[in-house]
Protein backbone atom coordinates (compact mmCIF):
# COMPACT_ATOMS: atom_id res chain seq x y z
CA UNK A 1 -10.76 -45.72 16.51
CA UNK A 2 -7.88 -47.36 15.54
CA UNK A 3 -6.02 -44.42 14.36
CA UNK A 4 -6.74 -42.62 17.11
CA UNK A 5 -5.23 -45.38 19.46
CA UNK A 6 -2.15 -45.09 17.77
CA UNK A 7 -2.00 -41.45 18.17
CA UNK A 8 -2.41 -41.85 21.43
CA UNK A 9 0.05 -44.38 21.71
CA UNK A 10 2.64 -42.16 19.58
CA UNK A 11 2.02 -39.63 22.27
CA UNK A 12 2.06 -41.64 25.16
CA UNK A 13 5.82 -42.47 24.05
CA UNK A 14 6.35 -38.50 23.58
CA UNK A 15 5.30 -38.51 27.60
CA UNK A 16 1.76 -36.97 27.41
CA UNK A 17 -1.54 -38.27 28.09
CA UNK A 18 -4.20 -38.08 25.45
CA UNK A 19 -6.68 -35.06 26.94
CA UNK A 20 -8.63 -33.71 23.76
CA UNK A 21 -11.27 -35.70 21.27
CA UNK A 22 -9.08 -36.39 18.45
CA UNK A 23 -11.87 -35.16 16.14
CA UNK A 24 -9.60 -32.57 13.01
CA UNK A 25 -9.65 -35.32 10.35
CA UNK A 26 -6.69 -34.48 7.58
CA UNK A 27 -8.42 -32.12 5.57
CA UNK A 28 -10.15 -30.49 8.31
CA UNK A 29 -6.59 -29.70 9.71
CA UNK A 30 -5.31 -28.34 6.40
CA UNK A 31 -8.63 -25.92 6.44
CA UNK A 32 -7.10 -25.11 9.86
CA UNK A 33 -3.71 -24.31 9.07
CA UNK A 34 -5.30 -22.51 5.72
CA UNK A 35 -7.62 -20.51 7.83
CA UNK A 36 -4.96 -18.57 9.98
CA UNK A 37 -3.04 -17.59 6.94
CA UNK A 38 -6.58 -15.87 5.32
CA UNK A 39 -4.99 -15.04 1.89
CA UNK A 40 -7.69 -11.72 1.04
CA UNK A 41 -7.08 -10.74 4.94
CA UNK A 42 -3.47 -10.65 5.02
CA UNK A 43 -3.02 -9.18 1.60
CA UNK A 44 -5.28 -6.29 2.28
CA UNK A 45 -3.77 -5.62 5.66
CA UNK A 46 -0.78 -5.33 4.69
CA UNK A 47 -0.72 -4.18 1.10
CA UNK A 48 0.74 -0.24 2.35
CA UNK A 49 3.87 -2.12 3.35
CA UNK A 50 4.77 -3.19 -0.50
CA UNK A 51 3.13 0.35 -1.65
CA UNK A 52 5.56 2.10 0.69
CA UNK A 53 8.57 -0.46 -0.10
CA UNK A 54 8.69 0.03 -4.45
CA UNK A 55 5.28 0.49 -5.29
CA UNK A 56 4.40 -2.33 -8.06
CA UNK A 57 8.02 -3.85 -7.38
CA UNK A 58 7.74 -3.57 -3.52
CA UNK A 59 4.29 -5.47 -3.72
CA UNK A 60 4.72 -7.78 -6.26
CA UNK A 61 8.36 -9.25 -5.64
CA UNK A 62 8.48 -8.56 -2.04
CA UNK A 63 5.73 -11.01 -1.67
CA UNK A 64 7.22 -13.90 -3.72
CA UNK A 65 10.90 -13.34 -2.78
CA UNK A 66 10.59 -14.10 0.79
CA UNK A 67 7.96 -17.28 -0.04
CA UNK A 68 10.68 -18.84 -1.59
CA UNK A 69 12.30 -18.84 1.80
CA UNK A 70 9.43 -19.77 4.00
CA UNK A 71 8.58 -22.80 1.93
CA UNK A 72 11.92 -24.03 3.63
CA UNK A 73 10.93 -23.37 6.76
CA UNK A 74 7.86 -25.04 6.24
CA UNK A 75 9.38 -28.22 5.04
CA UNK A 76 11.65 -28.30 8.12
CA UNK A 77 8.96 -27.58 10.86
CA UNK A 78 6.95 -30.03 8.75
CA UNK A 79 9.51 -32.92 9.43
CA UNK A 80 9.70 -32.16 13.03
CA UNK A 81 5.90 -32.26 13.44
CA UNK A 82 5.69 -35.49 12.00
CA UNK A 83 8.44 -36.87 14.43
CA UNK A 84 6.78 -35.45 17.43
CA UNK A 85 2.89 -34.65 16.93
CA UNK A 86 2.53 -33.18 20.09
CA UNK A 87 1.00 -29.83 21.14
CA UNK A 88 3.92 -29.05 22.89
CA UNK A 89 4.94 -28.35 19.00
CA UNK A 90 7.82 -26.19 18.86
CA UNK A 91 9.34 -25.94 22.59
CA UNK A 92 9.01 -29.28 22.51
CA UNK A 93 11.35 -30.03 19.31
CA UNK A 94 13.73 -27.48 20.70
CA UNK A 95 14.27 -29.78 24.28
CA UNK A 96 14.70 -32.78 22.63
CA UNK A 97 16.67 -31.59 20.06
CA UNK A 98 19.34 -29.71 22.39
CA UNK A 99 22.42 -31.30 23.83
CA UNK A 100 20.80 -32.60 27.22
CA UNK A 101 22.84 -29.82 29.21
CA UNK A 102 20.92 -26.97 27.78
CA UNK A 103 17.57 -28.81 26.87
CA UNK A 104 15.25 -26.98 29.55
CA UNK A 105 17.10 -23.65 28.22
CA UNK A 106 16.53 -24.47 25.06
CA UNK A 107 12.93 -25.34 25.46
CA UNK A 108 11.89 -22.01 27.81
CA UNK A 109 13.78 -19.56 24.95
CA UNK A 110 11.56 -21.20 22.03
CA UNK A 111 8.56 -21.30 24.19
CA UNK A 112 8.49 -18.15 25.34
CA UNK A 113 9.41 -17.12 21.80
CA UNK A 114 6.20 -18.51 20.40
CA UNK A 115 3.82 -17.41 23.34
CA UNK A 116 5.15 -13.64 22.64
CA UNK A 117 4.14 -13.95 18.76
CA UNK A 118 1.10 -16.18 19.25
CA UNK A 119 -0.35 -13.62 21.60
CA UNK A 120 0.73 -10.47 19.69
CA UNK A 121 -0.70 -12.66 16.03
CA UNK A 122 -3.94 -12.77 17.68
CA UNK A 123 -4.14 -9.09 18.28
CA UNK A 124 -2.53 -7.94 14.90
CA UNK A 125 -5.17 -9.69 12.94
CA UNK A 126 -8.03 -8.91 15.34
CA UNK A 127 -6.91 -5.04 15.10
CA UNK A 128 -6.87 -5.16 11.19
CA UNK A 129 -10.69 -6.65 11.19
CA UNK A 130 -11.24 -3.61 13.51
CA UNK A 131 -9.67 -1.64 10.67
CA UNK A 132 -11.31 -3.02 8.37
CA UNK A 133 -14.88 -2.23 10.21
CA UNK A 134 -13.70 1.29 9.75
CA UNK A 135 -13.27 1.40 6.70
CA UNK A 136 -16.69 0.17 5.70
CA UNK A 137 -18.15 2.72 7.99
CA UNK A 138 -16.01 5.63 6.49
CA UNK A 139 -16.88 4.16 3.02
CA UNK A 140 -20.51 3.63 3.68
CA UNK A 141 -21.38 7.17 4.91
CA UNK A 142 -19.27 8.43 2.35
CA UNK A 143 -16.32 9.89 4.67
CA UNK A 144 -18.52 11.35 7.18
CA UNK A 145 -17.76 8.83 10.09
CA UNK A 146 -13.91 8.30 10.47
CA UNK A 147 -13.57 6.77 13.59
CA UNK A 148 -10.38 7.21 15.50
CA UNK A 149 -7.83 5.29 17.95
CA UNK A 150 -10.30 4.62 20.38
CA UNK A 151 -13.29 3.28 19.02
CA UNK A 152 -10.69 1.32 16.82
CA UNK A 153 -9.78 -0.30 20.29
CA UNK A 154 -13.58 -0.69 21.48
CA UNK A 155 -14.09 -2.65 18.02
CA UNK A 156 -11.32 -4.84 18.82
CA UNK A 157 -12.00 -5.89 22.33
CA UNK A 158 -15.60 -6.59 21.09
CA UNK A 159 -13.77 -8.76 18.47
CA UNK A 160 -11.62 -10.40 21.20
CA UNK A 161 -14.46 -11.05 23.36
CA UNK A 162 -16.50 -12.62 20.55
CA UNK A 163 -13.33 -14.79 19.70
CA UNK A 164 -12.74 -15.70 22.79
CA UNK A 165 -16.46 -17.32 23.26
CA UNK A 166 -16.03 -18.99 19.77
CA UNK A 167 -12.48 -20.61 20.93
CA UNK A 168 -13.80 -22.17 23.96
CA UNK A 169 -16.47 -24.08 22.12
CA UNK A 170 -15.89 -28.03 21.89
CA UNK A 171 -13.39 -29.64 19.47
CA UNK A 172 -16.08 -31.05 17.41
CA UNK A 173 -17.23 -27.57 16.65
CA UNK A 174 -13.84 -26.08 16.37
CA UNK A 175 -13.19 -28.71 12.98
CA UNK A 176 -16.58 -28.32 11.44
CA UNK A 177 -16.09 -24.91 11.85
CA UNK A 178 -13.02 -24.30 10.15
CA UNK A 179 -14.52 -25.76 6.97
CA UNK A 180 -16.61 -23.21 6.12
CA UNK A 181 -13.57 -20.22 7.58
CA UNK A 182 -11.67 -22.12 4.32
CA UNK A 183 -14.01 -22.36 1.56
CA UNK A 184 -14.99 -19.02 2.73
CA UNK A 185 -11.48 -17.48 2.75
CA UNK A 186 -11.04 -19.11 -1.28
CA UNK A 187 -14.13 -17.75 -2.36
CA UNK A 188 -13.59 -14.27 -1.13
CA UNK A 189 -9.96 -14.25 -2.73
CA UNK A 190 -10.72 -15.66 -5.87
CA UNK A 191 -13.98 -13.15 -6.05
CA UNK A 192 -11.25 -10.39 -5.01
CA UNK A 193 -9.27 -11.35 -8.11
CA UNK A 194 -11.75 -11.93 -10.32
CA UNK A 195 -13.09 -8.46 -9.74
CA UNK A 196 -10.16 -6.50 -9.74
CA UNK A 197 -9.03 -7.47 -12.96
CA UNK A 198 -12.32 -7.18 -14.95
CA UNK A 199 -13.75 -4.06 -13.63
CA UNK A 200 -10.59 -2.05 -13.40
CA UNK A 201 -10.79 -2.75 -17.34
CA UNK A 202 -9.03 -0.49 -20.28
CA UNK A 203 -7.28 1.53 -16.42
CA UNK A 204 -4.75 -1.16 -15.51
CA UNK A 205 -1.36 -0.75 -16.01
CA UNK A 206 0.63 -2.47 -18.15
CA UNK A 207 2.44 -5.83 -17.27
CA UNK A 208 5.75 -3.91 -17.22
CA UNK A 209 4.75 -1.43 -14.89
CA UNK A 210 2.73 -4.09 -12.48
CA UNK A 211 6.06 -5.58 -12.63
CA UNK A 212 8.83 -3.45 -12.07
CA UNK A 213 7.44 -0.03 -11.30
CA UNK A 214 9.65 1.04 -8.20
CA UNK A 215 8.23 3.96 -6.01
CA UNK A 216 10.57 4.23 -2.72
CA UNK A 217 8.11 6.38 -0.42
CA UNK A 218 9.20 5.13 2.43
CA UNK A 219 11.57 7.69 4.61
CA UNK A 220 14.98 5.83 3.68
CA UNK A 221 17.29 7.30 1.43
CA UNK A 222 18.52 3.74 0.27
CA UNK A 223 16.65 2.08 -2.16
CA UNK A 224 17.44 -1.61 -1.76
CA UNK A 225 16.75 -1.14 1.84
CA UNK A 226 13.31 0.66 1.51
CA UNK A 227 12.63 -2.47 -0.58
CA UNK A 228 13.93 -5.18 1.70
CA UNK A 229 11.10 -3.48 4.42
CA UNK A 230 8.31 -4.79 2.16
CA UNK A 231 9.03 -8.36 2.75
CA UNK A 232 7.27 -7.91 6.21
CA UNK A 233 3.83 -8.30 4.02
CA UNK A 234 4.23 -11.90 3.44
CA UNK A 235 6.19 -12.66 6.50
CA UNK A 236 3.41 -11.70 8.74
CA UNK A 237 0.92 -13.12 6.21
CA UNK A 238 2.41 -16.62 6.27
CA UNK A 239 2.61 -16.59 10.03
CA UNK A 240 0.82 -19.56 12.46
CA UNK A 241 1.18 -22.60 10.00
CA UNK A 242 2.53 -23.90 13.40
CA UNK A 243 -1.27 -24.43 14.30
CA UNK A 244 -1.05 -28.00 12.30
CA UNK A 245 1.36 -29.32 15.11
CA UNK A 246 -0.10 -27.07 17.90
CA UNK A 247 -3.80 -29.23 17.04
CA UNK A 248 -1.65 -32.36 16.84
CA UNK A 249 -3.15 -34.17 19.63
CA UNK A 250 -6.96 -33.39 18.41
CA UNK A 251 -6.53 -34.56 15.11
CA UNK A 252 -6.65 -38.18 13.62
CA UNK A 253 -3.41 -39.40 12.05
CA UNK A 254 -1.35 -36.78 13.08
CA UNK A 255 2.01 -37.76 12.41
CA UNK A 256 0.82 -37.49 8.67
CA UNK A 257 -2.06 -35.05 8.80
CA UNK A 258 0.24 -32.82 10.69
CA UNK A 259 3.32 -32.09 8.00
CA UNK A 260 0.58 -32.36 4.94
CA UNK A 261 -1.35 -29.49 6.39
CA UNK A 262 1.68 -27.02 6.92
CA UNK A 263 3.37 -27.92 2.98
CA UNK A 264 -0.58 -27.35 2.02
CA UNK A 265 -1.38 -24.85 3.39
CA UNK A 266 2.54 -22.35 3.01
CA UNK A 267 2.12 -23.34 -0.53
CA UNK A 268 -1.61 -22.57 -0.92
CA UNK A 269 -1.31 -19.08 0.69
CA UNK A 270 1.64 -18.26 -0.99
CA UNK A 271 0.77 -19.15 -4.15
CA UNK A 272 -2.84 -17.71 -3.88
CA UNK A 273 -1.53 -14.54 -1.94
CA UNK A 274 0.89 -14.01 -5.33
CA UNK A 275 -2.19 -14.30 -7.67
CA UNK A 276 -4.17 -11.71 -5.89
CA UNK A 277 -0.45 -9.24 -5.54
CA UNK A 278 -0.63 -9.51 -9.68
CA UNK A 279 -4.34 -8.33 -9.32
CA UNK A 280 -4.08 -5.69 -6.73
CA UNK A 281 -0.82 -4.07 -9.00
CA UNK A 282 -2.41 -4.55 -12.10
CA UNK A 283 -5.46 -2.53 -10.44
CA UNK A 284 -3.23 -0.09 -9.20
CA UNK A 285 -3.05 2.98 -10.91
CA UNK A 286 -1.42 5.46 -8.65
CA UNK A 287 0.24 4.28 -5.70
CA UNK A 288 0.68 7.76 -4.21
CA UNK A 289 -3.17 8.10 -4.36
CA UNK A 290 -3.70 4.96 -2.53
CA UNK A 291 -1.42 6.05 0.51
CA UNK A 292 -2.73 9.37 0.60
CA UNK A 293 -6.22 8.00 1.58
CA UNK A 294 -8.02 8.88 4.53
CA UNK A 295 -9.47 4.88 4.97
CA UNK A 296 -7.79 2.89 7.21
CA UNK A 297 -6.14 0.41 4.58
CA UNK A 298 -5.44 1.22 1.07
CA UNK A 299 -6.85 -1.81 0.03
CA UNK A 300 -10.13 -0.29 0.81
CA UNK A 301 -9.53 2.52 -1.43
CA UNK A 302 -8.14 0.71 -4.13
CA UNK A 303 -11.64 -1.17 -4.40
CA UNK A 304 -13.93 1.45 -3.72
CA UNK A 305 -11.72 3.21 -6.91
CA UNK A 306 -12.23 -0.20 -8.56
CA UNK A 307 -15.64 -0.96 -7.66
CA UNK A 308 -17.19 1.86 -6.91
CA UNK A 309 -19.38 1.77 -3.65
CA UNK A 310 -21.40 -0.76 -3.62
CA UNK A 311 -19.03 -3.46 -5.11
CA UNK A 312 -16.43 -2.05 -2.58
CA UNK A 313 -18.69 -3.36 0.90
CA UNK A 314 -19.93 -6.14 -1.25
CA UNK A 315 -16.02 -7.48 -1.53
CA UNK A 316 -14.73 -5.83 1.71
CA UNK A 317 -17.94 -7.79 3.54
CA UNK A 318 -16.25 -10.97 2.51
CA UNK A 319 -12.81 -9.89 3.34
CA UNK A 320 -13.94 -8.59 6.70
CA UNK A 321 -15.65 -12.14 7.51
CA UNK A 322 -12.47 -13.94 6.19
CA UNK A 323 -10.03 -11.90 8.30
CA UNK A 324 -12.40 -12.33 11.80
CA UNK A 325 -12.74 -16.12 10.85
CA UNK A 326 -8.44 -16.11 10.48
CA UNK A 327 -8.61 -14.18 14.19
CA UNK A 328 -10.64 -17.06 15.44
CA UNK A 329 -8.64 -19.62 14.04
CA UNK A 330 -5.48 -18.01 15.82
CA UNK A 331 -7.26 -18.20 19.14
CA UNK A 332 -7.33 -21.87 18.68
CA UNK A 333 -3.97 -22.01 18.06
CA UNK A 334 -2.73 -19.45 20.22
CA UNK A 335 -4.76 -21.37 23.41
CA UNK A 336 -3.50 -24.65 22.54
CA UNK A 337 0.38 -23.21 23.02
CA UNK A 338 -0.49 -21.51 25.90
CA UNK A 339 -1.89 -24.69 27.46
CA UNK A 340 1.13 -27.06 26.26
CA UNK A 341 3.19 -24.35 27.93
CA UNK A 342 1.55 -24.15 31.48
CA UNK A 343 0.81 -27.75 31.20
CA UNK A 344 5.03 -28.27 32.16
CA UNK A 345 4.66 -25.46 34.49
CA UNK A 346 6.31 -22.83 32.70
CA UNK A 347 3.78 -19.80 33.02
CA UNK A 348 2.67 -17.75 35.91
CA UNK A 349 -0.41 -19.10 37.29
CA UNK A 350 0.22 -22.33 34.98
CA UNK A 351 -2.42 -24.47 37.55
CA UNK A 352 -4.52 -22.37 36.45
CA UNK A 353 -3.76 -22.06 32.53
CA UNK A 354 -3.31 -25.54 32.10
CA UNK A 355 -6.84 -26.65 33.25
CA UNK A 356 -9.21 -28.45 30.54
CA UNK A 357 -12.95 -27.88 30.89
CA UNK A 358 -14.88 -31.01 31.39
CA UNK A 359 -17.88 -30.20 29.10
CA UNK A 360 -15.96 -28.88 25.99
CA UNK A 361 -12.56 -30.58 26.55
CA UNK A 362 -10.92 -27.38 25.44
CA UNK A 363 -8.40 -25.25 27.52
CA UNK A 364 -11.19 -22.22 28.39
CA UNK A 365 -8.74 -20.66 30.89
CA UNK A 366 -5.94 -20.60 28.23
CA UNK A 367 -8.09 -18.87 25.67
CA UNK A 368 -9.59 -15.84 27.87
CA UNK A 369 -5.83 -15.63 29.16
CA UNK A 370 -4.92 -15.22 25.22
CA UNK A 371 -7.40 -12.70 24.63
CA UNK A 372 -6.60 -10.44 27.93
CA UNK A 373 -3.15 -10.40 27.06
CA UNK A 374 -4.08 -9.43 23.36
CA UNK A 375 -6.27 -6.80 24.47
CA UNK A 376 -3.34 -5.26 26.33
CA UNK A 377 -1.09 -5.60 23.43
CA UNK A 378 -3.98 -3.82 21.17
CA UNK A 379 -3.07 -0.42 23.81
CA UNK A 380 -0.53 0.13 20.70
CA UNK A 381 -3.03 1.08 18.52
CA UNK A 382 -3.52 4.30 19.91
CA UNK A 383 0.40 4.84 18.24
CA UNK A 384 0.60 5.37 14.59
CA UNK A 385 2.72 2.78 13.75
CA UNK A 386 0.28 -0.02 15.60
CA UNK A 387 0.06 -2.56 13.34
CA UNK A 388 3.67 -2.89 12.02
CA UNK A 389 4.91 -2.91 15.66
CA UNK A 390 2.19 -5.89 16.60
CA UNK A 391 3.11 -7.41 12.79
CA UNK A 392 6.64 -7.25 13.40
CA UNK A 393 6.62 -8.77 17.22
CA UNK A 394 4.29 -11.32 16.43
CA UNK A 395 7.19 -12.71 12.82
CA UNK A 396 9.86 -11.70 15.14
CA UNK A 397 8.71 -13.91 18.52
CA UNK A 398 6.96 -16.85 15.61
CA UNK A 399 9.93 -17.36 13.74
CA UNK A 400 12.59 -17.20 16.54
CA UNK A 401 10.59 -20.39 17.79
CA UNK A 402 10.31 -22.12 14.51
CA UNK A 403 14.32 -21.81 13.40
CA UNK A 404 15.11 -22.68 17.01
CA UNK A 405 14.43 -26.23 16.66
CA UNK A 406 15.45 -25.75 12.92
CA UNK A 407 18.61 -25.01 14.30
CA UNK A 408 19.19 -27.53 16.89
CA UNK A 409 18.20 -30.22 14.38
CA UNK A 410 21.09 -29.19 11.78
CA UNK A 411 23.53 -29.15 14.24
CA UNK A 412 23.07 -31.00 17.89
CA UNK A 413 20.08 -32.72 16.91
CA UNK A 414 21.76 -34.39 13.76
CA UNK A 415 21.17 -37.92 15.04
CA UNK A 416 18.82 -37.46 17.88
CA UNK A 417 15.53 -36.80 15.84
CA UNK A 418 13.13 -40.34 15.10
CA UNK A 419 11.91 -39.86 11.85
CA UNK A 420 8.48 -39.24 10.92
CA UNK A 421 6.23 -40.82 7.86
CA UNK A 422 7.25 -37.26 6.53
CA UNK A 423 11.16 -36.83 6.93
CA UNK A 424 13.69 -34.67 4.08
CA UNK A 425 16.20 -37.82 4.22
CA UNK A 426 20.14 -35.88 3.70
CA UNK A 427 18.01 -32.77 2.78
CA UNK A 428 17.66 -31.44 5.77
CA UNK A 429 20.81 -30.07 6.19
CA UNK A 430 20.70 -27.52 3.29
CA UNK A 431 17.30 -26.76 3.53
CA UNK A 432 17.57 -25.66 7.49
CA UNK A 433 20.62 -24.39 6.75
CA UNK A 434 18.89 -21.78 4.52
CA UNK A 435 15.90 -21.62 6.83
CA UNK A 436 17.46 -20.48 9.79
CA UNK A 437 19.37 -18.14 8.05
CA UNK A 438 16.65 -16.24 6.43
CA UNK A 439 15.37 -15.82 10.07
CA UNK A 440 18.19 -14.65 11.47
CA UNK A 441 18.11 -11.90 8.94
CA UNK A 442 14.61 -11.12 9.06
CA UNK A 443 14.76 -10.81 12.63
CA UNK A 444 16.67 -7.93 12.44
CA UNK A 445 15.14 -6.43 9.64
CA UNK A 446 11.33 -6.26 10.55
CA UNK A 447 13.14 -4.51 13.99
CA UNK A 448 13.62 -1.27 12.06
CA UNK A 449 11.51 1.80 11.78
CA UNK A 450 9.90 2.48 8.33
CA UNK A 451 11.23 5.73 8.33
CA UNK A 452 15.05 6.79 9.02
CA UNK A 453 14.04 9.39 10.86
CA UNK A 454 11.63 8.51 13.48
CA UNK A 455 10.09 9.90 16.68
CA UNK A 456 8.11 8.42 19.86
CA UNK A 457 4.50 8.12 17.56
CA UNK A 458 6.38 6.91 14.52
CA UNK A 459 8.17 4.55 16.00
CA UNK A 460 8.38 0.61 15.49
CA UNK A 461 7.78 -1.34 18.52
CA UNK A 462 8.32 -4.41 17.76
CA UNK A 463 11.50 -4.42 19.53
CA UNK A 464 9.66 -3.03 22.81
CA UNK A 465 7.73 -5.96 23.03
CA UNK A 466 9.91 -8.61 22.06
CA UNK A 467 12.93 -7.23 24.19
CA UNK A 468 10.60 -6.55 27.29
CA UNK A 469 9.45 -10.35 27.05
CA UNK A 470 12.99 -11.45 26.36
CA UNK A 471 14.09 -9.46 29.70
CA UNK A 472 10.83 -11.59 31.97
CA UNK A 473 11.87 -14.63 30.66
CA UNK A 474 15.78 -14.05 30.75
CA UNK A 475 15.03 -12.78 34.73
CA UNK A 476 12.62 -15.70 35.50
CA UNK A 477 15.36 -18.21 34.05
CA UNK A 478 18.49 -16.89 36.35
CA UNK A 479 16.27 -15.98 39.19
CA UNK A 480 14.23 -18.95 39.60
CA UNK A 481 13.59 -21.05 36.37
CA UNK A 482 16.69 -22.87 35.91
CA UNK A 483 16.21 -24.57 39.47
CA UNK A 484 13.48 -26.03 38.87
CA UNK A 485 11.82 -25.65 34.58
CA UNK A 486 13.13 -28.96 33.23
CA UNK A 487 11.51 -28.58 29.71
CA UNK A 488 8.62 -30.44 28.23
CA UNK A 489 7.16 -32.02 31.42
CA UNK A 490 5.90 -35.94 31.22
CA UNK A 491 2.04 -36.35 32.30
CA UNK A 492 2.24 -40.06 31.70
CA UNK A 493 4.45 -43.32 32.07
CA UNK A 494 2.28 -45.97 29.80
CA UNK A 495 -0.52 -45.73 27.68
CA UNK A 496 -1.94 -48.27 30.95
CA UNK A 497 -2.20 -45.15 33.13
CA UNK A 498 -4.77 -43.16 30.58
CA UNK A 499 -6.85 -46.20 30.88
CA UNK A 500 -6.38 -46.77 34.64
């Protein structure tokens, strides 16, 4: 009780009155930030990218290359969340951060930025657990059902709606629940790896080749480039460790639990996600074979080839489970932004968004808004390049937020920022130095097609989405915004008014 007063009293001084139970204890939080980052899930929806992008080399180092640069984003969102545990999050740091001239600016850019990839997150790992049903209905009737585009998109606003009831439940729930969504998510990985690498037996490759076999069979002519594309794996894979700060006002001891579950979690999934790369290459005997298959996701076919049959929907049961539990987790998240957003008026309809329901304390408006504007994003799944357009809008529109405020604290924000328990000291500087400009070059690169030649089905639209938000909010801003959007919005002058 006493934590939580101080919480309360911490956010009180950040201008926002205390409206959820603060019920995620520390390691419940982690589990949180763990959950939305599903190591098996992400890995197997996005293993074609690394098989495409240098084979062995394309799966292997793209994955731990760009970790190395996360990590410092990590550390640097992880110092503002423990400055300003607020659900407000990342918009937030951005406004205060910012030279007061362009503070509401700054804030409605970053927000809007996050919204964009929170939204499209939600429906990129919601349409891979679609996928993934798929596949263990093509595998289980032994090819005979391949379901197409459509049902792929019935599946997924079944998945939605299911998500949607399980994000409106009560905080209570919500912590409990994620628990289990992270012991769950490290047994099915560790079982993954486990089973790869005994049962594909005297047929894997050698360590040389599961190390630096390259295989460009993606459509570009340069090799170093073809390679650089395979870094989207673990870039959306490590996507939505925001959630720690986004929770920040239902958890106990945020200004610490917040920061510990981000570095814990980045460096779990990253670490982990490696582990099971080594396994998955080590397993992988003909890349060409796994791209040619008629499953949804080669990592299907790589276990059925592994496993045979019935180890195949043993293992891809698990993953399947793991993946929906990381959609559900997202839905949290995603709500809570959307909330924090409308709750400083900066959404259409934001009365409406930024209403809490009395029984379950949760923002129940905010998460069927999240999961209507996900099911209209899933539409792209009827184009062949679905989920790399929704992978690459949802890393493009998550990390534009989080080196925003990365930004503004290494230059404008130098000596505005109250440090946290958790703060980098003269650190900082270098570290979000290097952090912002790893985004800035990702940015650009996840906006390319996978193929240098490219047509209206083959296309990526990532930059569709992100450029067609970028236009509302741009238009909203000159139009009407700047008159009257004065960033992060205070609900509260003393802790005395909560209690009055």
């Amino acid at each position: 009780m006493q934590i939580s007063n101080a919480d309360d009293a911490r956010l009180a001084e950040l201008g926002y009155r205390g409206e959820f139970r603060r019920e995620f204890s520390m390691f419940e939080t982690i589990a949180f930030a763990f959950s939305i980052m599903a190591v098996i899930g992400g890995v197997s929806s996005t293993l074609s990218f690394g098989l495409i992008s240098g084979g062995h080399v394309g799966m292997v180092w793209g994955w731990f290359i760009p970790c190395m640069f996360i990590m410092c984003i990590a550390v640097s969102m992880a110092e503002l969340a423990s400055s300003m545990p607020t659900s407000a999050g990342l918009y937030y740091f951005s406004a205060k951060l910012a030279p007061e001239r362009y503070s509401a600016l700054a804030s409605w850019i970053t927000g809007w930025a996050n919204v964009t990839g929170q939204i499209t997150l939600v429906c990129s790992i919601d349409y891979t657990v679609a996928q993934m049903i798929t596949t263990a209905i093509a595998v289980s009737t032994d090819g005979s059902v391949i379901l197409g585009a459509g049902s792929t998109y019935g599946i997924l606003i079944a998945i939605l709606t299911i998500h949607g009831l399980i994000c409106s439940a009560a905080t209570r729930v919500l912590a409990r629940i994620n628990l289990f969504y992270a012991l769950l998510t490290v047994g099915a990985t560790v079982g993954a790896i486990i089973s790869l690498l005994v049962c594909s037996g005297d047929s894997k490759v050698s360590t040389q080749t599961a190390f630096t076999s390259f295989e460009n069979n993606s459509g570009w002519a340069n090799d170093g480039w073809a390679f650089l594309l395979s870094f989207a794996a673990p870039m959306w894979s490590l996507t939505g460790y925001d959630s720690a700060a986004h929770i920040s006002e239902e958890v106990s001891g945020a200004a610490r639990a917040a920061p510990i579950a981000i570095l814990v979690s980045v460096a779990a999934v990253g670490g982990m996600g490696w582990i099971l790369i080594i396994a998955v290459s080590f397993a992988t005997v003909s890349v060409p074979a796994l791209l040619e298959t008629d499953l949804a996701l080669p990592m299907g076919q790589l276990l059925l080839d592994v496993l045979g049959k019935r180890g195949m929907l043993v293992v891809w049961s698990f993953v399947i489970i793991a993946q929906f539990l990381c959609g559900a987790a997202q839905g949290v998240d995603a709500s809570r932004v959307v909330f924090a957003f409308a709750r400083d008026n900066a959404l259409p309809g934001s009365r409406l968004w930024k209403q809490v329901n009395p029984h379950t304390q949760t923002p129940v408006n905010a998460v069927w808004l999240v999961m209507a504007a996900s099911a209209l994003c899933g539409l792209l799944g009827f184009s062949a390049t679905a989920f790399s357009s929704l992978a690459g809008a949802s890393v493009v529109g998550l990390y534009t937020s989080y080196a925003t405020p990365i930004l503004l604290r290494i230059t404008s924000g130098r000596d505005r920022l109250v440090p946290g328990p958790f703060t980098l000291g003269r650190w900082y500087l270098p570290i979000g130095s290097v952090a912002v400009a790893w985004v800035a070059f990702i940015v650009v690169l996840l906006c390319f097609p996978t193929s240098q030649m490219t047509d209206a089905v083959d296309m990526n639209y990532a930059s569709v989405i992100v450029l067609a938000v970028f236009i509302f909010a741009s238009a909203s801003w000159v139009l009407s915004a700047r008159r009257w959007f004065v960033g992060p919005l205070p609900n509260i002058g003393t802790i005395d008014e909560k209690e009055n």
